[in-house]
Protein backbone atom coordinates (compact mmCIF):
# COMPACT_ATOMS: atom_id res chain seq x y z
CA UNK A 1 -7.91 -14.93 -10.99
CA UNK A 2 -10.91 -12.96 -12.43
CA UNK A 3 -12.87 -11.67 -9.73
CA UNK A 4 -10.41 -11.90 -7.19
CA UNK A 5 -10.20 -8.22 -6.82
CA UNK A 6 -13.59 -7.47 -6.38
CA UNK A 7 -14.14 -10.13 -3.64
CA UNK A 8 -11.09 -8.30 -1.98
CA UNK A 9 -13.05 -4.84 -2.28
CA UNK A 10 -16.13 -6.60 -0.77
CA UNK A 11 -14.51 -8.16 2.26
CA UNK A 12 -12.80 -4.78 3.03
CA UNK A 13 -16.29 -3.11 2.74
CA UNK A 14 -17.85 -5.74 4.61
CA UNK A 15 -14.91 -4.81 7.51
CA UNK A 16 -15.58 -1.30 7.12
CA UNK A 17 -11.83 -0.82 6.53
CA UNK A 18 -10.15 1.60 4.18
CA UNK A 19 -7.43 0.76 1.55
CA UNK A 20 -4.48 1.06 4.20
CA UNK A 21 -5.95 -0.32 6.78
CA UNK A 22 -7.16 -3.47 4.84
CA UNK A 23 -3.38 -3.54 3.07
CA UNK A 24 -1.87 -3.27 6.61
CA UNK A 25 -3.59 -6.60 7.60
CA UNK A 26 -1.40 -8.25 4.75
CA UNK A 27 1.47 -6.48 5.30
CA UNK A 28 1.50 -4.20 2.24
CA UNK A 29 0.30 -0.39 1.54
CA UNK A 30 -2.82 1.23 0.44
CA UNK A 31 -1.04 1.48 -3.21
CA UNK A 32 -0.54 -2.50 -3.27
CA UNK A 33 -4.27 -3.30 -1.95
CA UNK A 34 -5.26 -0.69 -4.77
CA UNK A 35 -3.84 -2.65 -7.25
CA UNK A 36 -4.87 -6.14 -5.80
CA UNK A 37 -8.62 -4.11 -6.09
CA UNK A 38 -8.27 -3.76 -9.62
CA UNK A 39 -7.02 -7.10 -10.40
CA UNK A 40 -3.73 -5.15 -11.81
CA UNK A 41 -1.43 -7.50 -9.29
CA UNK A 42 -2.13 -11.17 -7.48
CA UNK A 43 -1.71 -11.12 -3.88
CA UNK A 44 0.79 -13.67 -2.44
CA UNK A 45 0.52 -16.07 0.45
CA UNK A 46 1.72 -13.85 3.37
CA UNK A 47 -0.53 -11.38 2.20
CA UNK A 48 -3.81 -13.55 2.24
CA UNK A 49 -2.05 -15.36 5.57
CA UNK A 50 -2.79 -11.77 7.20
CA UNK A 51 -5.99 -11.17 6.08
CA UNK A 52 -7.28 -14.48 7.46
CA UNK A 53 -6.11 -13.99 10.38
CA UNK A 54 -7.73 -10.90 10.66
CA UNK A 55 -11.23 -12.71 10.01
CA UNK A 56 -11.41 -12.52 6.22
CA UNK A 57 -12.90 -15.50 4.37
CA UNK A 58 -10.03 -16.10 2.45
CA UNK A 59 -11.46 -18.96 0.85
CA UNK A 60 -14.24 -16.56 -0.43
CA UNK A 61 -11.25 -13.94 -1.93
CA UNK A 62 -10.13 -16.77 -4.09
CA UNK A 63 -12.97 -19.10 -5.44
CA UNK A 64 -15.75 -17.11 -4.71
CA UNK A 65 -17.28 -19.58 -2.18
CA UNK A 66 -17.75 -18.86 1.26
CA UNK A 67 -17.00 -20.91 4.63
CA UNK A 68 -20.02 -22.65 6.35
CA UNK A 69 -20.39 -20.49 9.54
CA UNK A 70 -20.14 -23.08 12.64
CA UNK A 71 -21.23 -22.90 15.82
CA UNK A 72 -17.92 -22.67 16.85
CA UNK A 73 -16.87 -20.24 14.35
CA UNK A 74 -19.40 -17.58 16.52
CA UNK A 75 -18.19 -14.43 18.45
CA UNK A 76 -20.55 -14.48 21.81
CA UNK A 77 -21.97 -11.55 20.61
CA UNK A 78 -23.32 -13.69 17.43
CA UNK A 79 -24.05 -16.18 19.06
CA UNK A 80 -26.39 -14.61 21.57
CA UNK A 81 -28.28 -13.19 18.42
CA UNK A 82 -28.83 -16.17 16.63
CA UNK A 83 -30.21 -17.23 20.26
CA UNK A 84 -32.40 -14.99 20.43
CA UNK A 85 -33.59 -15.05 16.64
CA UNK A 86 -34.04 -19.08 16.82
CA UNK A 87 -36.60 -18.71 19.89
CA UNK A 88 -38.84 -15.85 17.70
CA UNK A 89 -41.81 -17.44 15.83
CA UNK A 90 -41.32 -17.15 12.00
CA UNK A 91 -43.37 -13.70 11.07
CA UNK A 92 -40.99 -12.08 13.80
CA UNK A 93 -38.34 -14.12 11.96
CA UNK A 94 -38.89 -12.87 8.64
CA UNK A 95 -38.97 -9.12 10.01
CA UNK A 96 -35.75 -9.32 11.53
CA UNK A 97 -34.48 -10.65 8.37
CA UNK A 98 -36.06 -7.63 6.38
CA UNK A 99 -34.22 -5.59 8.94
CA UNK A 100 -31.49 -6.64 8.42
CA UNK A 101 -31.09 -7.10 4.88
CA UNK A 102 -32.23 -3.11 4.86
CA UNK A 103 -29.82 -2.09 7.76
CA UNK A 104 -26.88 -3.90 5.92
CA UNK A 105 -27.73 -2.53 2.39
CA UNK A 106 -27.49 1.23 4.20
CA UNK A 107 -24.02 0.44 5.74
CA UNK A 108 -22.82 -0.59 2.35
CA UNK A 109 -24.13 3.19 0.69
CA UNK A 110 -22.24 4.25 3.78
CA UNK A 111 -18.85 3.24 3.37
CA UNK A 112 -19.27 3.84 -0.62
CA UNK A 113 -19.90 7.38 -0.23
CA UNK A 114 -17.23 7.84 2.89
CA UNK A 115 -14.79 6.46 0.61
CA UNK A 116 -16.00 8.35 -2.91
């Protein structure tokens, strides 16, 4: 399961959730998730069971693909975005998409140096 580890890391980031916490959505500790991390243990089903229902693309954590957003798959908060982004003309389009591509670059330095 090469890779599974780091797509792990990169959904907790993504959640903004430490070690424990992320563990704790699987059931296990901060020492288990470590090890998951660095590919030094597989995770079982129970575990991954957890973290999807917790809103982690578990498809994603294990073949590296991840699941079409739907409609229907949208908080109300997204959904109000993507609204609101869909009735911009495309310049204003293409600067919210800078923005956000920036915005969610910073959060990642974030949580890499609040961890470190």
């Amino acid at each position: 399961m090469s890779g599974l580890g780091e797509r792990l890391r990169e959904e907790r980031k993504r959640l903004g959730l430490s070690q424990a916490d992320f563990g704790a959505l699987g059931g296990v500790k901060a020492n288990a998730q470590g090890k998951y991390e660095a590919d030094e243990r597989s995770p079982d089903s129970g575990y991954l069971e957890g973290l999807a229902s917790a809103g982690v693309d578990v498809l994603y954590v294990l073949t590296g693909k991840r699941v079409p957003v739907t409609a229907e798959g949208l908080a109300d908060d997204e959904s109000e975005v993507l609204n609101h982004y869909r009735s911009m003309p495309e310049n204003d389009r293409s600067t919210i998409r800078r923005m956000a591509s920036a915005l969610a670059e910073t959060a990642g330095r974030y949580e890499v140096n609040k961890e470190g």
